[in-house]
PDB file of N, CA and C in Angstrom:
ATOM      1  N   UNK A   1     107.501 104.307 102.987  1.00  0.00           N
ATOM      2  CA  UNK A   1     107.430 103.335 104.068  1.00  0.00           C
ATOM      3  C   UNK A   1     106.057 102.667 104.045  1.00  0.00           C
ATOM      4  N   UNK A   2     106.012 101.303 104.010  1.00  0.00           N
ATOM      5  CA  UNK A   2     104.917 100.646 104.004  1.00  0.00           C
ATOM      6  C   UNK A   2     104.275 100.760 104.944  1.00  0.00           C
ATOM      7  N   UNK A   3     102.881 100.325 105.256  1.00  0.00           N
ATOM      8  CA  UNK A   3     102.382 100.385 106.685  1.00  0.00           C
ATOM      9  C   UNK A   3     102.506  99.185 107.674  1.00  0.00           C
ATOM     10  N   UNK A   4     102.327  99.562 108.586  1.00  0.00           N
ATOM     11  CA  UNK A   4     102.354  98.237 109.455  1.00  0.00           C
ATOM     12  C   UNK A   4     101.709  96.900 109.194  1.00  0.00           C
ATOM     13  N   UNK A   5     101.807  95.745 109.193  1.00  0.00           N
ATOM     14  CA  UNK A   5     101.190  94.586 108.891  1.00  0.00           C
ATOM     15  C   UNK A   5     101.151  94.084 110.573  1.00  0.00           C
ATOM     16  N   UNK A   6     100.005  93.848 111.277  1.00  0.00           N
ATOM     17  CA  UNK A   6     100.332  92.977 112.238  1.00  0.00           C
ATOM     18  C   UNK A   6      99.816  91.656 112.462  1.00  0.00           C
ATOM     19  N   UNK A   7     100.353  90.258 112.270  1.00  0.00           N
ATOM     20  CA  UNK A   7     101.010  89.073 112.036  1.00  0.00           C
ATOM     21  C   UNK A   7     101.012  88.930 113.620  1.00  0.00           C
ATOM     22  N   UNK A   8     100.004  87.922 113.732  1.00  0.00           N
ATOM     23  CA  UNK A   8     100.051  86.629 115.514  1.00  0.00           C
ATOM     24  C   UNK A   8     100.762  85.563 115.110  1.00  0.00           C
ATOM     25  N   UNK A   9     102.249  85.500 115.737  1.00  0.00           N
ATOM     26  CA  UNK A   9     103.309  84.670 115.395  1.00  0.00           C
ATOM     27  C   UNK A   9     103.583  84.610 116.694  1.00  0.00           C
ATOM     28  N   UNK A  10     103.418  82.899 116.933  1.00  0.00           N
ATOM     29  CA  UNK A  10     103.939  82.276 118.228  1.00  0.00           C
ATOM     30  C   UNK A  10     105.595  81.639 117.428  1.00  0.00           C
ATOM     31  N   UNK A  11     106.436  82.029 118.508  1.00  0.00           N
ATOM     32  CA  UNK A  11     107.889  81.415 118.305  1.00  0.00           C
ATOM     33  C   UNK A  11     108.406  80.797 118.945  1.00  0.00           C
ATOM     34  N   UNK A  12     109.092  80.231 119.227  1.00  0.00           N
ATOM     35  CA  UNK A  12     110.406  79.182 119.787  1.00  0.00           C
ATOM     36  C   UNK A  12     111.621  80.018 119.809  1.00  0.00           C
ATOM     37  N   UNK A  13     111.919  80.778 120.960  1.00  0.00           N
ATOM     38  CA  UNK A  13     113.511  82.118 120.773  1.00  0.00           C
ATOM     39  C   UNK A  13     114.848  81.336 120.495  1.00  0.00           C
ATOM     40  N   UNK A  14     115.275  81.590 119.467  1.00  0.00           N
ATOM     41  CA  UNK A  14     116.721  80.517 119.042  1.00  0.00           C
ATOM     42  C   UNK A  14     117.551  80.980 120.005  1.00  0.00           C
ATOM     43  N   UNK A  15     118.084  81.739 121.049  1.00  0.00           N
ATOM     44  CA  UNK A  15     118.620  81.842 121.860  1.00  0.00           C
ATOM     45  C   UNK A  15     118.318  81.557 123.442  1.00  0.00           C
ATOM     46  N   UNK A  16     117.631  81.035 123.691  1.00  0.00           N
ATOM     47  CA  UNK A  16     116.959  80.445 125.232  1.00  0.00           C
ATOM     48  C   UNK A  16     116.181  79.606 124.544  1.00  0.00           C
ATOM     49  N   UNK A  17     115.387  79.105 123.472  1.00  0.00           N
ATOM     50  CA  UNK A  17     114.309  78.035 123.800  1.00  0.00           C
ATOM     51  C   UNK A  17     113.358  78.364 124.238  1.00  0.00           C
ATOM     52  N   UNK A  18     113.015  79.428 124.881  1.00  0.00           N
ATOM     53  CA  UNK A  18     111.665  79.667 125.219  1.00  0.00           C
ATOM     54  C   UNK A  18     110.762  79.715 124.026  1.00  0.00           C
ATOM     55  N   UNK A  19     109.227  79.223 124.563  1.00  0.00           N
ATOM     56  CA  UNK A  19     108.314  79.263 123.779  1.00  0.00           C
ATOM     57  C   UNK A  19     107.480  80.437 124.105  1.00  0.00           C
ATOM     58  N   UNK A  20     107.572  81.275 122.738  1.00  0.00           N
ATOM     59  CA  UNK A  20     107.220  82.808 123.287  1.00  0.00           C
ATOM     60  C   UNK A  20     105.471  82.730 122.457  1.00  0.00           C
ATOM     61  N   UNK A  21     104.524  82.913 122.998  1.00  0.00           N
ATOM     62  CA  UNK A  21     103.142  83.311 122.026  1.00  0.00           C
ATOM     63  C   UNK A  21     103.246  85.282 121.662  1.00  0.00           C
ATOM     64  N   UNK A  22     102.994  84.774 120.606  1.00  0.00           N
ATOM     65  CA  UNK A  22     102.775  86.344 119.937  1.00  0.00           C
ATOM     66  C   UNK A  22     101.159  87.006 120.092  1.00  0.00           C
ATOM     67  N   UNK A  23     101.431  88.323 120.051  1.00  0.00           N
ATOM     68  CA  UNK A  23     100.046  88.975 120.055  1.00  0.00           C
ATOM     69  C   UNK A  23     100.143  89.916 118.566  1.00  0.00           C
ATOM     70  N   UNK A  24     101.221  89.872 117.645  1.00  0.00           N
ATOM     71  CA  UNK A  24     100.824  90.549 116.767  1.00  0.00           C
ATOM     72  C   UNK A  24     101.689  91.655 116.571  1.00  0.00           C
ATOM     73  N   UNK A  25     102.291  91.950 117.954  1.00  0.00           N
ATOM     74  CA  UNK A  25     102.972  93.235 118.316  1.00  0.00           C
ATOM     75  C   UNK A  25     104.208  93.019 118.780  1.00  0.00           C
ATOM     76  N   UNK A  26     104.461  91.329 119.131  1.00  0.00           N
ATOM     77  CA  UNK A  26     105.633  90.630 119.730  1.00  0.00           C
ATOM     78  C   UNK A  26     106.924  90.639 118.677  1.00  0.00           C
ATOM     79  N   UNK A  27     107.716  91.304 119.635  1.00  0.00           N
ATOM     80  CA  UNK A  27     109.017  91.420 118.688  1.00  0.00           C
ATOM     81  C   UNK A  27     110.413  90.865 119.002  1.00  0.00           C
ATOM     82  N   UNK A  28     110.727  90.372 120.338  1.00  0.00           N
ATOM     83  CA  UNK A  28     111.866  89.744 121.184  1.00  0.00           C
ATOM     84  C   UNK A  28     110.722  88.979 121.885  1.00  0.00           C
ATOM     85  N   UNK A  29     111.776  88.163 122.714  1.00  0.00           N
ATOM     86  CA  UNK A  29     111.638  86.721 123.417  1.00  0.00           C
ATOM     87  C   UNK A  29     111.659  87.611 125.139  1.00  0.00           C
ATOM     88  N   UNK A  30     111.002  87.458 125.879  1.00  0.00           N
ATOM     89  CA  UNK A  30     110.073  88.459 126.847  1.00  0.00           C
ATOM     90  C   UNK A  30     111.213  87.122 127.984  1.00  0.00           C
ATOM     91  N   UNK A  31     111.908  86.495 127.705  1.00  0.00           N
ATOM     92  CA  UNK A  31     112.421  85.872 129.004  1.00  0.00           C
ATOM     93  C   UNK A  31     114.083  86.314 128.739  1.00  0.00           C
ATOM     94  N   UNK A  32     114.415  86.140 127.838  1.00  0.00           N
ATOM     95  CA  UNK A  32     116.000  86.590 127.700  1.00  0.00           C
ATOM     96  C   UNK A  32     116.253  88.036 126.742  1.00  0.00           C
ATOM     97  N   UNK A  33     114.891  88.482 125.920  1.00  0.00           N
ATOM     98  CA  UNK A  33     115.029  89.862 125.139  1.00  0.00           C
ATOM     99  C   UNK A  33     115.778  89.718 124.033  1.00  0.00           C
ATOM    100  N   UNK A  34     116.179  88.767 123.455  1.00  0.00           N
ATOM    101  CA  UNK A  34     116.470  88.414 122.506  1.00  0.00           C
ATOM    102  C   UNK A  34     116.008  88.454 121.173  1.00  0.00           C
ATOM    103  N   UNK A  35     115.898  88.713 119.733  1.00  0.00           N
ATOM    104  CA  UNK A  35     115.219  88.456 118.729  1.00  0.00           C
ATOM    105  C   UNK A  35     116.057  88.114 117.419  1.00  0.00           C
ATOM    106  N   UNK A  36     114.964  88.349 116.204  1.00  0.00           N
ATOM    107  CA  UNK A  36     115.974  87.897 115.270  1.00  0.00           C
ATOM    108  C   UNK A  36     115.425  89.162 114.655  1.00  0.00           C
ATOM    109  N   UNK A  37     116.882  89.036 113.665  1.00  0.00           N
ATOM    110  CA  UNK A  37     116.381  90.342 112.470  1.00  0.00           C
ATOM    111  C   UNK A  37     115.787  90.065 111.457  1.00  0.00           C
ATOM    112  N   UNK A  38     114.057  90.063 111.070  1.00  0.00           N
ATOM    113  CA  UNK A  38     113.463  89.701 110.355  1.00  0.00           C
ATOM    114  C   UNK A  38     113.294  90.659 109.222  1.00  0.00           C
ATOM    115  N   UNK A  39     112.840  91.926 109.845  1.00  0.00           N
ATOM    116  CA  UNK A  39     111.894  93.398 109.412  1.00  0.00           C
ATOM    117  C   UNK A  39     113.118  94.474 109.290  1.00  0.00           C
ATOM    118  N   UNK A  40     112.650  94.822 107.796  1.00  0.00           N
ATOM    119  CA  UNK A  40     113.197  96.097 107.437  1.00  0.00           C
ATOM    120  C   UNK A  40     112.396  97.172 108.193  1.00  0.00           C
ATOM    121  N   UNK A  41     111.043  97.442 107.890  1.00  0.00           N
ATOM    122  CA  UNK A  41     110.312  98.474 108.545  1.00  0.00           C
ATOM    123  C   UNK A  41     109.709  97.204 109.392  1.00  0.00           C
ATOM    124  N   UNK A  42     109.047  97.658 110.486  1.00  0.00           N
ATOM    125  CA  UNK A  42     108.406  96.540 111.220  1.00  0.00           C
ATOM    126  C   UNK A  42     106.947  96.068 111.053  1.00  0.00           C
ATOM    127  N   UNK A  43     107.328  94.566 111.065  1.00  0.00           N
ATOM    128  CA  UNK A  43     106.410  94.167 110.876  1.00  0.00           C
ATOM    129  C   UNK A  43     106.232  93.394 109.003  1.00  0.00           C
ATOM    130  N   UNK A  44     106.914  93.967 108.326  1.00  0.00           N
ATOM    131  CA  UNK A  44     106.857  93.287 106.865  1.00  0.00           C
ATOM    132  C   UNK A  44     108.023  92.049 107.025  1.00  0.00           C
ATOM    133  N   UNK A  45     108.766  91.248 107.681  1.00  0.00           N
ATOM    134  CA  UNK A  45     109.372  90.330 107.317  1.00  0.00           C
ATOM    135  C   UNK A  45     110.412  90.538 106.053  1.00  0.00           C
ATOM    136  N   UNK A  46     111.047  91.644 106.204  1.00  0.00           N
ATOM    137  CA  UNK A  46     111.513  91.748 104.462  1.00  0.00           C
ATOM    138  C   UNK A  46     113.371  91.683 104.795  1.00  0.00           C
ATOM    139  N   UNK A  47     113.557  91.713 106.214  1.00  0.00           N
ATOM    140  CA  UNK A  47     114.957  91.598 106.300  1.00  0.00           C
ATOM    141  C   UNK A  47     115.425  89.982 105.695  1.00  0.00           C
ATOM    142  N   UNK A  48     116.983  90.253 104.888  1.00  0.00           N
ATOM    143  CA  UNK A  48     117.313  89.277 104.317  1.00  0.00           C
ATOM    144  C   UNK A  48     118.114  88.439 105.407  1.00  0.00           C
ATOM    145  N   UNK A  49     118.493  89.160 106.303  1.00  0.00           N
ATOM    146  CA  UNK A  49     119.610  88.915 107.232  1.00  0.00           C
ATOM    147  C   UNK A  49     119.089  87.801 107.928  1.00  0.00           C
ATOM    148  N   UNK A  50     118.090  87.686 108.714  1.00  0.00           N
ATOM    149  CA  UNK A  50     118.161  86.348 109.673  1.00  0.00           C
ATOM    150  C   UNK A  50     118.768  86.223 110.785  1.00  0.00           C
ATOM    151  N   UNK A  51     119.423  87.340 111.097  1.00  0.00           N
ATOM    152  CA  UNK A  51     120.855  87.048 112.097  1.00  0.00           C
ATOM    153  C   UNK A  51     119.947  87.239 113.512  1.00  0.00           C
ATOM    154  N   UNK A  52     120.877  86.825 114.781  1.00  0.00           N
ATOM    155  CA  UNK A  52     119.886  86.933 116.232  1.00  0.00           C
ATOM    156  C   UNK A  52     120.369  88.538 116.495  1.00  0.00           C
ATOM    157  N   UNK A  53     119.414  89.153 117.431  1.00  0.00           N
ATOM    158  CA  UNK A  53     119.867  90.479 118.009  1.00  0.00           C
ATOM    159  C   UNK A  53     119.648  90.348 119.118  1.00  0.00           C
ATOM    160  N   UNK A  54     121.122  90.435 119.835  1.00  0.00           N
ATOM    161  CA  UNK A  54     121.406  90.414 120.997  1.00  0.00           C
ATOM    162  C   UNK A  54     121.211  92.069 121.865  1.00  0.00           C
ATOM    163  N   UNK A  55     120.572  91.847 123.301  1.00  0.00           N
ATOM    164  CA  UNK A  55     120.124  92.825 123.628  1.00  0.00           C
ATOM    165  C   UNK A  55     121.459  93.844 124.177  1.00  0.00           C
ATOM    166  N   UNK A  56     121.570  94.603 123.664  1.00  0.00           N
ATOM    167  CA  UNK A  56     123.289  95.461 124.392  1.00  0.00           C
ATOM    168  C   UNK A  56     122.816  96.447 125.230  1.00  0.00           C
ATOM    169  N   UNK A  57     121.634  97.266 125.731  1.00  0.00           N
ATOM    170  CA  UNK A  57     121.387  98.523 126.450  1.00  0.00           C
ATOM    171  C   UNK A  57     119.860  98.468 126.493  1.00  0.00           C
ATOM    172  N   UNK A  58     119.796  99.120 127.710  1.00  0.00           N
ATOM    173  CA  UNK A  58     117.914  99.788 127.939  1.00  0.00           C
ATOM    174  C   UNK A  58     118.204 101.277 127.833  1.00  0.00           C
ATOM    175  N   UNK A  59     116.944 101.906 127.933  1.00  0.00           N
ATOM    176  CA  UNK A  59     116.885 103.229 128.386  1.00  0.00           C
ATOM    177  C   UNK A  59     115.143 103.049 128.480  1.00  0.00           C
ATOM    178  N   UNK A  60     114.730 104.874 128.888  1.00  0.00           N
ATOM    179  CA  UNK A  60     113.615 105.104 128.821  1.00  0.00           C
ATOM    180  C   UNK A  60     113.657 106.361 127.567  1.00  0.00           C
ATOM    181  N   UNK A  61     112.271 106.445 127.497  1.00  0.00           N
ATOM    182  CA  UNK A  61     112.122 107.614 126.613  1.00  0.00           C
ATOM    183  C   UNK A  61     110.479 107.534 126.547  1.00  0.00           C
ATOM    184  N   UNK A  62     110.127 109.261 126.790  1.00  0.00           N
ATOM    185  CA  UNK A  62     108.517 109.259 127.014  1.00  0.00           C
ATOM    186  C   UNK A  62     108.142 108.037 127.892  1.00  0.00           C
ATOM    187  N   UNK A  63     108.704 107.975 129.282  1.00  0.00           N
ATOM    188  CA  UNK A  63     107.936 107.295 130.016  1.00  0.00           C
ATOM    189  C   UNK A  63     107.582 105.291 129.929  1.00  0.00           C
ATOM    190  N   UNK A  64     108.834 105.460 128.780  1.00  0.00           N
ATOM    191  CA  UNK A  64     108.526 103.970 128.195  1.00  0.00           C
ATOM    192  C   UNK A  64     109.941 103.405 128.255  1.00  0.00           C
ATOM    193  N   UNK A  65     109.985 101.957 128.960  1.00  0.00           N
ATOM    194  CA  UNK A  65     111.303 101.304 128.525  1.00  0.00           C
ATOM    195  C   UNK A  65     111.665 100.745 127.219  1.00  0.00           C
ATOM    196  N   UNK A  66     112.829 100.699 126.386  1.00  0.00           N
ATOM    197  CA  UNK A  66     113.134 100.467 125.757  1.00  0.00           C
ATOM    198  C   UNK A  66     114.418  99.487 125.590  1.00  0.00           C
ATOM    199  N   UNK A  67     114.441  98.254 124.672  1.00  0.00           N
ATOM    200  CA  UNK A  67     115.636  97.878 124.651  1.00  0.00           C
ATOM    201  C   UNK A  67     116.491  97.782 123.346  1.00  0.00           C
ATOM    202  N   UNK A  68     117.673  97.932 123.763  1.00  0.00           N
ATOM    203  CA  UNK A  68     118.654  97.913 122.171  1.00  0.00           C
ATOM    204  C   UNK A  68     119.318  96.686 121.952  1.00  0.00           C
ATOM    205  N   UNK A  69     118.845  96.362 120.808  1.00  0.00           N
ATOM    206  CA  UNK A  69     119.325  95.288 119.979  1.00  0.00           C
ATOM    207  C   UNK A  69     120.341  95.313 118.830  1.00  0.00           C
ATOM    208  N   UNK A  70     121.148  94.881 118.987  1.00  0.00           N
ATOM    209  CA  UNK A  70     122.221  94.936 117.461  1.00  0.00           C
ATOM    210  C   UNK A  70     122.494  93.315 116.946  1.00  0.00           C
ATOM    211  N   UNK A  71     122.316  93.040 115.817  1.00  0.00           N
ATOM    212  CA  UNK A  71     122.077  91.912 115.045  1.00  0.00           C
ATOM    213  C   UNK A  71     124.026  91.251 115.309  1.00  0.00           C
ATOM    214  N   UNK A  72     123.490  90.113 115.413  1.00  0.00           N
ATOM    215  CA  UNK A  72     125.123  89.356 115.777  1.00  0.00           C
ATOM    216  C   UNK A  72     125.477  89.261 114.396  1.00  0.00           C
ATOM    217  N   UNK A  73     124.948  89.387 113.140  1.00  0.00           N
ATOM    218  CA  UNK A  73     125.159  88.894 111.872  1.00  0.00           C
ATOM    219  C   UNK A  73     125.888  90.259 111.224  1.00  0.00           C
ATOM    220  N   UNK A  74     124.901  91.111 111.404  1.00  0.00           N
ATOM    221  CA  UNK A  74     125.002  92.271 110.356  1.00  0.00           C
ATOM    222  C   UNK A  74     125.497  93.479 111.003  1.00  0.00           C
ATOM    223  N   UNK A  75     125.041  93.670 112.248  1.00  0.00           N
ATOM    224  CA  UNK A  75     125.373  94.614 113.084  1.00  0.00           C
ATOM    225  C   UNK A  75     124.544  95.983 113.223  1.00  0.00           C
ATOM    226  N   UNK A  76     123.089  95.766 112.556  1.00  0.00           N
ATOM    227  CA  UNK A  76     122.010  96.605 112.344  1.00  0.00           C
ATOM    228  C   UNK A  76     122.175  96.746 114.131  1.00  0.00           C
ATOM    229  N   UNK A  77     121.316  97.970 114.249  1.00  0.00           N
ATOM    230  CA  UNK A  77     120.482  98.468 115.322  1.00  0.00           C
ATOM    231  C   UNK A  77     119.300  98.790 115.647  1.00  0.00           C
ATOM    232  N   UNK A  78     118.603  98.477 116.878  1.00  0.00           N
ATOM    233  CA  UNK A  78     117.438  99.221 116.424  1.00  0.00           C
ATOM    234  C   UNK A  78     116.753  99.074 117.824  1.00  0.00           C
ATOM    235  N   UNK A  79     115.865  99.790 118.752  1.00  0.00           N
ATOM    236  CA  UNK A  79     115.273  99.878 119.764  1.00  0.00           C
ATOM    237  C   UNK A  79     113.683  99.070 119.741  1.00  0.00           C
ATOM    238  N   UNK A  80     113.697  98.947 120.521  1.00  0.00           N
ATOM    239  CA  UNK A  80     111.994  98.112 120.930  1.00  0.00           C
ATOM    240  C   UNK A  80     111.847  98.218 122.117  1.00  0.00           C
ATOM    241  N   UNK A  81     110.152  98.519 121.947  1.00  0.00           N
ATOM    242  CA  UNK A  81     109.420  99.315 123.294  1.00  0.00           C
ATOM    243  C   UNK A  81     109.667  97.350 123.976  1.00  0.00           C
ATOM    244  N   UNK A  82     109.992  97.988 125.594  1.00  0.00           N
ATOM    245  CA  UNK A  82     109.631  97.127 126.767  1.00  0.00           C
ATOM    246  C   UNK A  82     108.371  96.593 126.857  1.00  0.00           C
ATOM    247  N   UNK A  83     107.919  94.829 127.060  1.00  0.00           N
ATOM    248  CA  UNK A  83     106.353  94.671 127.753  1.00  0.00           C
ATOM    249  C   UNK A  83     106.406  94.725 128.840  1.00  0.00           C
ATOM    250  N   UNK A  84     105.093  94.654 129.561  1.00  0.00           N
ATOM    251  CA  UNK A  84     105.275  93.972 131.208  1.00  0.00           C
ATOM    252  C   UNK A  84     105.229  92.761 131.135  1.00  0.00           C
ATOM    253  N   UNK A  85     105.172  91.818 129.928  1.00  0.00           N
ATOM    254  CA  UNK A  85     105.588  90.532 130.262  1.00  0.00           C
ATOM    255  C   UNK A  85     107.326  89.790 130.294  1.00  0.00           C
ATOM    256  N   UNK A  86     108.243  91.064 130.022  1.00  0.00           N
ATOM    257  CA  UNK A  86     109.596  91.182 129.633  1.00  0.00           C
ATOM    258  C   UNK A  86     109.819  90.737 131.028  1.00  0.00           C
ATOM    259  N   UNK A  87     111.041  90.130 131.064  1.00  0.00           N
ATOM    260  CA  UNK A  87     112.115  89.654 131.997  1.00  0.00           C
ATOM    261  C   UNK A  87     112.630  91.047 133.533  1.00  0.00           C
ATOM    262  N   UNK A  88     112.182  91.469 133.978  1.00  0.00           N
ATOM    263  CA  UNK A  88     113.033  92.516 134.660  1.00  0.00           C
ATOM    264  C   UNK A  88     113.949  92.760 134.982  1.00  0.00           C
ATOM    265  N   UNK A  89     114.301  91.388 135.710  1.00  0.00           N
ATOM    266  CA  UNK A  89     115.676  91.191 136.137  1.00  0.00           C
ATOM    267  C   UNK A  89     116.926  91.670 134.695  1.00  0.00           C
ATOM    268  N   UNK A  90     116.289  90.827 133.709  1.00  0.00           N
ATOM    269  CA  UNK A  90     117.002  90.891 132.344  1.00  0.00           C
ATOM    270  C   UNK A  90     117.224  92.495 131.979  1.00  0.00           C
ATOM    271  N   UNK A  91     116.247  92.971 131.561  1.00  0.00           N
ATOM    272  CA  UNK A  91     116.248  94.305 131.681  1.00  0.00           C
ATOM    273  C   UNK A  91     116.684  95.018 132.344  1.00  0.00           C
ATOM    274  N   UNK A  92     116.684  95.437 133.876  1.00  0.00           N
ATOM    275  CA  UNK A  92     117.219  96.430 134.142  1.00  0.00           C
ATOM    276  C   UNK A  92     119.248  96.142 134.275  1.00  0.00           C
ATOM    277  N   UNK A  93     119.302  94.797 133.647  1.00  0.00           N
ATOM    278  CA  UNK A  93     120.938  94.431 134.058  1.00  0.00           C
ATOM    279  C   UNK A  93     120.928  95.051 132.452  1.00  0.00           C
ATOM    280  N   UNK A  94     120.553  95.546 131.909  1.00  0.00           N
ATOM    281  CA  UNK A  94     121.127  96.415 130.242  1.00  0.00           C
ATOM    282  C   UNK A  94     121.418  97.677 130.402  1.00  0.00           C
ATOM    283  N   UNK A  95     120.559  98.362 132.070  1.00  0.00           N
ATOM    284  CA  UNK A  95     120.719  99.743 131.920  1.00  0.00           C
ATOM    285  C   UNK A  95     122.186 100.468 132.653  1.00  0.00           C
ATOM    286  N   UNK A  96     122.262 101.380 132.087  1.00  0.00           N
ATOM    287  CA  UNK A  96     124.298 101.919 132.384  1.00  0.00           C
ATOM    288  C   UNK A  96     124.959 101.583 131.329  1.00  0.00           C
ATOM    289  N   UNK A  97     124.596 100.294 130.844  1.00  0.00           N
ATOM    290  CA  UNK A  97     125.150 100.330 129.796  1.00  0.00           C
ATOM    291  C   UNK A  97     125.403 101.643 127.593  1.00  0.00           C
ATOM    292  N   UNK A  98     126.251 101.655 127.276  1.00  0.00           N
ATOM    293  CA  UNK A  98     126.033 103.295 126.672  1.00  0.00           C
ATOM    294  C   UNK A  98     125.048 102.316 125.525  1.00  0.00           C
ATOM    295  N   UNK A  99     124.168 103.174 124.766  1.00  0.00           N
ATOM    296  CA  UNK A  99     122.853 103.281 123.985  1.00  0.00           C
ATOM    297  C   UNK A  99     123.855 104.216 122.598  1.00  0.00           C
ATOM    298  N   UNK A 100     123.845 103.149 121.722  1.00  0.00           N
ATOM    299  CA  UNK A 100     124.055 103.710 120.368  1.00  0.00           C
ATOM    300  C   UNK A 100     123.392 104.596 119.599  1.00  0.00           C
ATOM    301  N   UNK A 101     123.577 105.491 119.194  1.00  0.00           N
ATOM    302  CA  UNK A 101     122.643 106.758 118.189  1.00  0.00           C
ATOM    303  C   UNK A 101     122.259 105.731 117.040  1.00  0.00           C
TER     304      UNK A 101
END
């Protein structure tokens, strides 16, 4: 596994339009939670896919929110820590919902 690369990438979220600024660590669109599937490991850009990942579930774990994403293209999965600049409203309407292994 490679190491982390962290990359300040301001985006435009293809699913809302929002104009999201990156800090490096930015991985979804903080108004609808949305992203794309870029990264095999995170942070290298090496996914071929491209596809959007739509947010399907929250949870917590160690004290931290988390949200689940599964790619509309490919159907990958994969969790990402919550900011406090994330949507709330958005977020907590993911939780109840079931969280894929």
């Amino acid at each position: 596994m490679a190491n982390f690369q962290r990359t300040v990438e301001d985006f435009t979220c293809e699913n809302c339009g929002a104009n999201v600024t990156g800090n490096g660590y930015t991985n979804h669109c903080p108004q609808c939670l949305w992203s794309k599937h870029v990264d095999i490991q995170p942070g290298d850009r090496a996914a071929e896919c491209r596809g959007l990942m739509e947010p399907i579930a929250a949870g917590t774990a160690s004290d931290e929110l988390f949200v689940v994403q599964r790619c509309v293209q490919c159907g990958h999965i994969r969790r990402n820590r919550s900011t406090p600049s994330d949507n709330r409203d958005a977020l907590l309407a993911l939780f109840g919902r079931p969280i894929p292994d």
